[in-house]
Protein backbone atom coordinates (compact mmCIF):
# COMPACT_ATOMS: atom_id res chain seq x y z
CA UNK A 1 -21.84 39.04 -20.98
CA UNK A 2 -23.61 36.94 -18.34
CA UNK A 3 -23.34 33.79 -21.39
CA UNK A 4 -19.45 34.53 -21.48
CA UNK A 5 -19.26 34.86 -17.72
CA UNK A 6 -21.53 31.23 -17.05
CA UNK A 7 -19.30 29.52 -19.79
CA UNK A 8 -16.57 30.72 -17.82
CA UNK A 9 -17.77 29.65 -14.60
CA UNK A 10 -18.22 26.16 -16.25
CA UNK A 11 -15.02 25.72 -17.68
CA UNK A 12 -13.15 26.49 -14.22
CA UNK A 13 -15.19 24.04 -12.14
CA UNK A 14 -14.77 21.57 -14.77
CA UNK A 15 -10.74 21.89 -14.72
CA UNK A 16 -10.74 21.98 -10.73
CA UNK A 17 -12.39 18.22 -11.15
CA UNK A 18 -10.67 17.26 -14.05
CA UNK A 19 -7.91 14.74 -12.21
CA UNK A 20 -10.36 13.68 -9.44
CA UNK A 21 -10.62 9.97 -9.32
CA UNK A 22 -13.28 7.60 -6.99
CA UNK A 23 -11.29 4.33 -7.29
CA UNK A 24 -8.79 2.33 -8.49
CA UNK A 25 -7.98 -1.79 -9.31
CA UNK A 26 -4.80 -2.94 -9.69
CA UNK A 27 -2.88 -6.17 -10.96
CA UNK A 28 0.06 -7.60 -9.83
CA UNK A 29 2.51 -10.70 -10.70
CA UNK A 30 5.72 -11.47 -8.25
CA UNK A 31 8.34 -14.04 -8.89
CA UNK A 32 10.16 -15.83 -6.34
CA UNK A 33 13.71 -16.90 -7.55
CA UNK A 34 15.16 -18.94 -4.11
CA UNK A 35 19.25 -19.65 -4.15
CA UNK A 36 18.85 -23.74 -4.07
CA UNK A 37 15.21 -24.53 -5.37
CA UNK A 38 12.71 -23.90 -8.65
CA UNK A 39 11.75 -20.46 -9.28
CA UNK A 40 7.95 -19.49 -7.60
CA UNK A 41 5.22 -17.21 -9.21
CA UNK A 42 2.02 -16.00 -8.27
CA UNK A 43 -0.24 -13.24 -8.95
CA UNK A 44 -2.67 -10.85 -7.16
CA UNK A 45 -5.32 -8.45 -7.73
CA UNK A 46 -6.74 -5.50 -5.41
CA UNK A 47 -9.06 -2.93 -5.16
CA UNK A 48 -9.72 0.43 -3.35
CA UNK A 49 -12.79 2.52 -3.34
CA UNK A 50 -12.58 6.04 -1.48
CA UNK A 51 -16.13 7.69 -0.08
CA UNK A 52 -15.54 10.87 -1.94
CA UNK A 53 -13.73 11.65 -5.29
CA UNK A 54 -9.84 12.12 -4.41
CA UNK A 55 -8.40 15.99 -5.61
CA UNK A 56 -5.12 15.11 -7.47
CA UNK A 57 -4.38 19.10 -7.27
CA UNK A 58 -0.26 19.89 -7.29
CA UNK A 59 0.82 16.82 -5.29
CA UNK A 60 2.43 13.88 -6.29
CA UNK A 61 0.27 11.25 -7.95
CA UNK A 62 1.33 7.94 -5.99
CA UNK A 63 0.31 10.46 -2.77
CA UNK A 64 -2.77 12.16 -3.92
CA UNK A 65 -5.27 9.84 -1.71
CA UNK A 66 -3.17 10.15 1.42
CA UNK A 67 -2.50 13.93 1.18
CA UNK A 68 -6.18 14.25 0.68
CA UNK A 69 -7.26 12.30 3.40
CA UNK A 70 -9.59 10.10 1.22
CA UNK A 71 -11.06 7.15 3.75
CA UNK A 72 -11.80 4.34 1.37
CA UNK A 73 -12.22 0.79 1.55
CA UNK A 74 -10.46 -1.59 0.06
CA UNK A 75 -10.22 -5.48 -1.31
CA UNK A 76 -7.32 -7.71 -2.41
CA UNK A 77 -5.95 -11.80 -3.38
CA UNK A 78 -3.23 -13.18 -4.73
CA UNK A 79 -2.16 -16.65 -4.95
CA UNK A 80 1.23 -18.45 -5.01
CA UNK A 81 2.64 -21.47 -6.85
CA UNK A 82 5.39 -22.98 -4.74
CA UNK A 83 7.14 -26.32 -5.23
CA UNK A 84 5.49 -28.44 -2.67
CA UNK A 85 2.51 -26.17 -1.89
CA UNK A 86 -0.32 -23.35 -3.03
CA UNK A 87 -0.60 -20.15 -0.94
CA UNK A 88 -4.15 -18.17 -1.42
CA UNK A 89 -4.80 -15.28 0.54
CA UNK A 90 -7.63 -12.56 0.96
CA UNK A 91 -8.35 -9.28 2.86
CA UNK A 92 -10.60 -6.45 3.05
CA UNK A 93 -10.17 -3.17 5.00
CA UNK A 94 -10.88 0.34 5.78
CA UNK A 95 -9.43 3.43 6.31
CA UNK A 96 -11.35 6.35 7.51
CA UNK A 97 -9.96 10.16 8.35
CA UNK A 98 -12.55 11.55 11.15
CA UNK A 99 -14.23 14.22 9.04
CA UNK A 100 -13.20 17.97 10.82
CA UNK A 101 -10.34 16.44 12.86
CA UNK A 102 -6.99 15.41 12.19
CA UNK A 103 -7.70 11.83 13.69
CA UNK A 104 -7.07 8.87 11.75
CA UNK A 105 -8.50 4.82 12.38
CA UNK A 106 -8.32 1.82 10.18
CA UNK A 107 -8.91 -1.65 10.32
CA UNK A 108 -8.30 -5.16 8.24
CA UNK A 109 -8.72 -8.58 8.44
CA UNK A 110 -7.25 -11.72 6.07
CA UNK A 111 -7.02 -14.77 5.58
CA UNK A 112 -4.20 -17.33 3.76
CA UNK A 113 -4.56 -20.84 3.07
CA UNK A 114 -1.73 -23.18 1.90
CA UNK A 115 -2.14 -26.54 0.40
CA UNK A 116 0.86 -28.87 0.78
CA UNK A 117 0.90 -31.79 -1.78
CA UNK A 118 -0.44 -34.91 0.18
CA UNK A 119 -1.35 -33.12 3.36
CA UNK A 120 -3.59 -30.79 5.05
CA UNK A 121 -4.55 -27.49 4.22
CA UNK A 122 -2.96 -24.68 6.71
CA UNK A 123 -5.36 -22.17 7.30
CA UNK A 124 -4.32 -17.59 9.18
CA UNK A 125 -6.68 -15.55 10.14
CA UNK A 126 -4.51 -12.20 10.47
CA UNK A 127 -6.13 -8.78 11.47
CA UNK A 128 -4.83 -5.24 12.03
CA UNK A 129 -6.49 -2.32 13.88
CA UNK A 130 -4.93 1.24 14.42
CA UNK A 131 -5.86 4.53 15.65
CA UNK A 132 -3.35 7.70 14.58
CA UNK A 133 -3.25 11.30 14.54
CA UNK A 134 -1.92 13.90 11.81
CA UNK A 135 -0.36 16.53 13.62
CA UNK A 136 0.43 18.53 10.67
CA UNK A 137 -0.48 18.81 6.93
CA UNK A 138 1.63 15.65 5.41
CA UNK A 139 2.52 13.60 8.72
CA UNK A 140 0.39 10.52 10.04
CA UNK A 141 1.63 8.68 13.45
CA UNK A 142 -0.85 5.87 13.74
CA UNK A 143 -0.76 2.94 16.77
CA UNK A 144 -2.61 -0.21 16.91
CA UNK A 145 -2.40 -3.85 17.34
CA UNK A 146 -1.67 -6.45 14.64
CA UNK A 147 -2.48 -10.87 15.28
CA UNK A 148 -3.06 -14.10 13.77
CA UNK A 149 -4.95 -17.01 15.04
CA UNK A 150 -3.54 -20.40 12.82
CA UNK A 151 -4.76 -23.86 12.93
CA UNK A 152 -1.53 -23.99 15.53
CA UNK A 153 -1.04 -20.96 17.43
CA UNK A 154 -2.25 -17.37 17.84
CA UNK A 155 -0.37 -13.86 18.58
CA UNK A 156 -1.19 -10.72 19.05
CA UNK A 157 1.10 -7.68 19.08
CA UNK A 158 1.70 -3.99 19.69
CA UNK A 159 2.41 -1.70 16.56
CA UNK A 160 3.78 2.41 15.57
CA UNK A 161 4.14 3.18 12.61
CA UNK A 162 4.57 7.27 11.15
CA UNK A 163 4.35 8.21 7.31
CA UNK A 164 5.45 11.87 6.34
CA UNK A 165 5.32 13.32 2.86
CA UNK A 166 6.87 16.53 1.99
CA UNK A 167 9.17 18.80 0.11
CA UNK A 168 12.69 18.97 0.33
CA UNK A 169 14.51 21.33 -1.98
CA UNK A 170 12.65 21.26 -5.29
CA UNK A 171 11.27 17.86 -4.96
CA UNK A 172 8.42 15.84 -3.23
CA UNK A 173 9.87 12.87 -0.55
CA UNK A 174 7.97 10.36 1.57
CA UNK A 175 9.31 8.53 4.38
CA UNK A 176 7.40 6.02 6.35
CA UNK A 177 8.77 3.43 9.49
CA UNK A 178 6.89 1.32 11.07
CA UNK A 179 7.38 -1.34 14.10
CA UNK A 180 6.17 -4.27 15.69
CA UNK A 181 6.55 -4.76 19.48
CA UNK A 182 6.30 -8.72 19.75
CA UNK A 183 9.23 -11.23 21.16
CA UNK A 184 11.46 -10.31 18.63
CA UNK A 185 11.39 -6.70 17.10
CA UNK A 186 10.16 -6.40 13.35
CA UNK A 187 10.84 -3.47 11.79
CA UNK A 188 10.46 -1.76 8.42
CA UNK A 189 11.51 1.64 6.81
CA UNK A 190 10.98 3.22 3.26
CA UNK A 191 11.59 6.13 1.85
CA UNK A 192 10.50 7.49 -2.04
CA UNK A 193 12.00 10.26 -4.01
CA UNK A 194 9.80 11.83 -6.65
CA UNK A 195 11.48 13.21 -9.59
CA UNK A 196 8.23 14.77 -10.54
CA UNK A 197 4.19 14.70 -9.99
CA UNK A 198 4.42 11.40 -11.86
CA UNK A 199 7.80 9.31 -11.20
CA UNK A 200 9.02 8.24 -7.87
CA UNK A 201 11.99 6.04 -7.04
CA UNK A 202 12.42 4.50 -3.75
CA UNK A 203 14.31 2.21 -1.38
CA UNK A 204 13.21 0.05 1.59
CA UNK A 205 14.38 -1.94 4.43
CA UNK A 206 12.41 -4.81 6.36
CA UNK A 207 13.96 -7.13 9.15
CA UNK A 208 11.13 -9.75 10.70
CA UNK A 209 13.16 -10.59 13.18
CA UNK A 210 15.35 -13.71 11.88
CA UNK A 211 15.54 -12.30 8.30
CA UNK A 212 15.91 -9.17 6.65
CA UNK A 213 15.55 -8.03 3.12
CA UNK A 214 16.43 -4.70 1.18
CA UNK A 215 14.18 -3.32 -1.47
CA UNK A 216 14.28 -0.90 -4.61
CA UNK A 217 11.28 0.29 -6.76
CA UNK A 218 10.16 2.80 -8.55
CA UNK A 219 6.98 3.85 -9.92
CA UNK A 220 5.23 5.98 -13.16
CA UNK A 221 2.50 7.26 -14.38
CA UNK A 222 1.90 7.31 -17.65
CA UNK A 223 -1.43 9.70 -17.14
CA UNK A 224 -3.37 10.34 -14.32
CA UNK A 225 -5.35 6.81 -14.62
CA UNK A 226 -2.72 4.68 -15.57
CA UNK A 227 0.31 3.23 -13.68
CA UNK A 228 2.89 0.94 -13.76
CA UNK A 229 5.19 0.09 -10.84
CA UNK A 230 8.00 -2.38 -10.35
CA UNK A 231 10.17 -3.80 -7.38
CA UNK A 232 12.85 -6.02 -6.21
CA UNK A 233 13.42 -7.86 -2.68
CA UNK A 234 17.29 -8.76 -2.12
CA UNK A 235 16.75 -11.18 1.00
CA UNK A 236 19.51 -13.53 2.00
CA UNK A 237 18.37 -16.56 -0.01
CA UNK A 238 15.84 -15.60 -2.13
CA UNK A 239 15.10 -12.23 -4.45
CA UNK A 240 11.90 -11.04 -4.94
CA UNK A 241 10.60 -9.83 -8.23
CA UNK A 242 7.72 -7.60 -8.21
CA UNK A 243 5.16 -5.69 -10.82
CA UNK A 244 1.84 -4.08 -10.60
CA UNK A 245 -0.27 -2.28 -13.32
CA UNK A 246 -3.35 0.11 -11.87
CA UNK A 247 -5.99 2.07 -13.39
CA UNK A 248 -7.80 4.78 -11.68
CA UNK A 249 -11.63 6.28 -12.66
């Protein structure tokens, strides 16, 4: 009986840790098909790593880390073949939920270097800080500053920015905005429906302030490790065409 009842024991703590994950890499490739000029690709790769193992449990995949508050750190690059130039650019960051509070801080910093064909490289620092709150299970209002400092100016600007997942009927939503307070208003909003734990659709909105560009994407997992996500960026004289592969352990 007290064999039966360890074996037992066993087998529930083992399926209560079964879809936990610790980290995750990802690749990407985007293609950048202009109106009046030769078609642009590039690739990137990136990289999170979260402090404790994430607990899938009954939400949605895609929203597993943020649901579970998992601070991590995380790592990405990408590069970009243009006609007349090469884009590289790097960043690392952190998120961190204050352990026993519903308080919320992160931080990142980048940099992007583009090499023009005869001419001198162009080198961004850019760097983000935010402090935000989660008022109730699901909804994170964050506020914080974002800047760059180039080789010819530097600016540094206000930013708000809420993301909210929840149910609605019988399925899972998230909705997220976000704004920048600088000279002229930038502005983004997105919102993802998922038909279940493992397939989200999802539409979003961006306007820098001089252009704007509309975005549809969608996203599936195949298990709970592998993923496979795709996107496209309708902007006024260019569309962006976007796809990402992740694994998760």
């Amino acid at each position: 009986m007290l064999k039966q009842l360890a074996l037992a024991t066993a087998l529930i703590a083992s399926l209560g840790t079964a879809h936990a994950y610790q980290a995750e890499i990802g690749g990407s490739l985007s293609v950048i098909d202009p109106d009046h000029a030769d078609t642009s690709t590039g690739f990137a790769l990136d990289g999170t790593f979260y402090f404790n193992p994430v607990q899938v449990k009954d939400s949605p995949l895609n929203e597993a880390a943020f649901l579970d508050r998992a601070s991590n750190v995380n790592a990405a690059i990408s590069y970009m073949d243009f006609d007349v130039a090469e884009s590289t650019t790097f960043g690392i960051g952190v998120e961190y939920f204050v352990p026993n509070t519903d308080f919320y801080v992160s931080a990142g910093i980048g940099q992007t270097t583009v090499e023009f064909d005869g001419l001198e490289d162009f080198d961004t620092t850019s760097y983000t800080a935010e402090v935000g709150y989660l008022p109730v299970s699901g909804l994170l209002i964050a506020a914080g500053i974002v800047g760059f400092d180039s080789d010819e100016a530097d600016d540094t600007d206000a930013t708000l920015r809420a993301k909210y997942v929840t149910q609605i009927g019988a399925y899972d939503m998230n909705f997220e905005g976000g704004v920048v307070f600088a000279d002229e208003e930038a502005f983004a909003l997105g919102t993802d429906l998922y038909l279940d734990k493992t397939f989200s659709v999802g539409l979003g909105y961006t306007d820098d302030g001089e252009d704007d560009s509309f975005q549809i994407r969608a996203k599936k997992f195949f298990n709970q490790q592998v993923s496979l996500e795709g996107s496209i960026d309708f902007e006024e004289n260019v569309n962006v065409f976007g796809l990402r592969a992740a694994y998760r352990f």
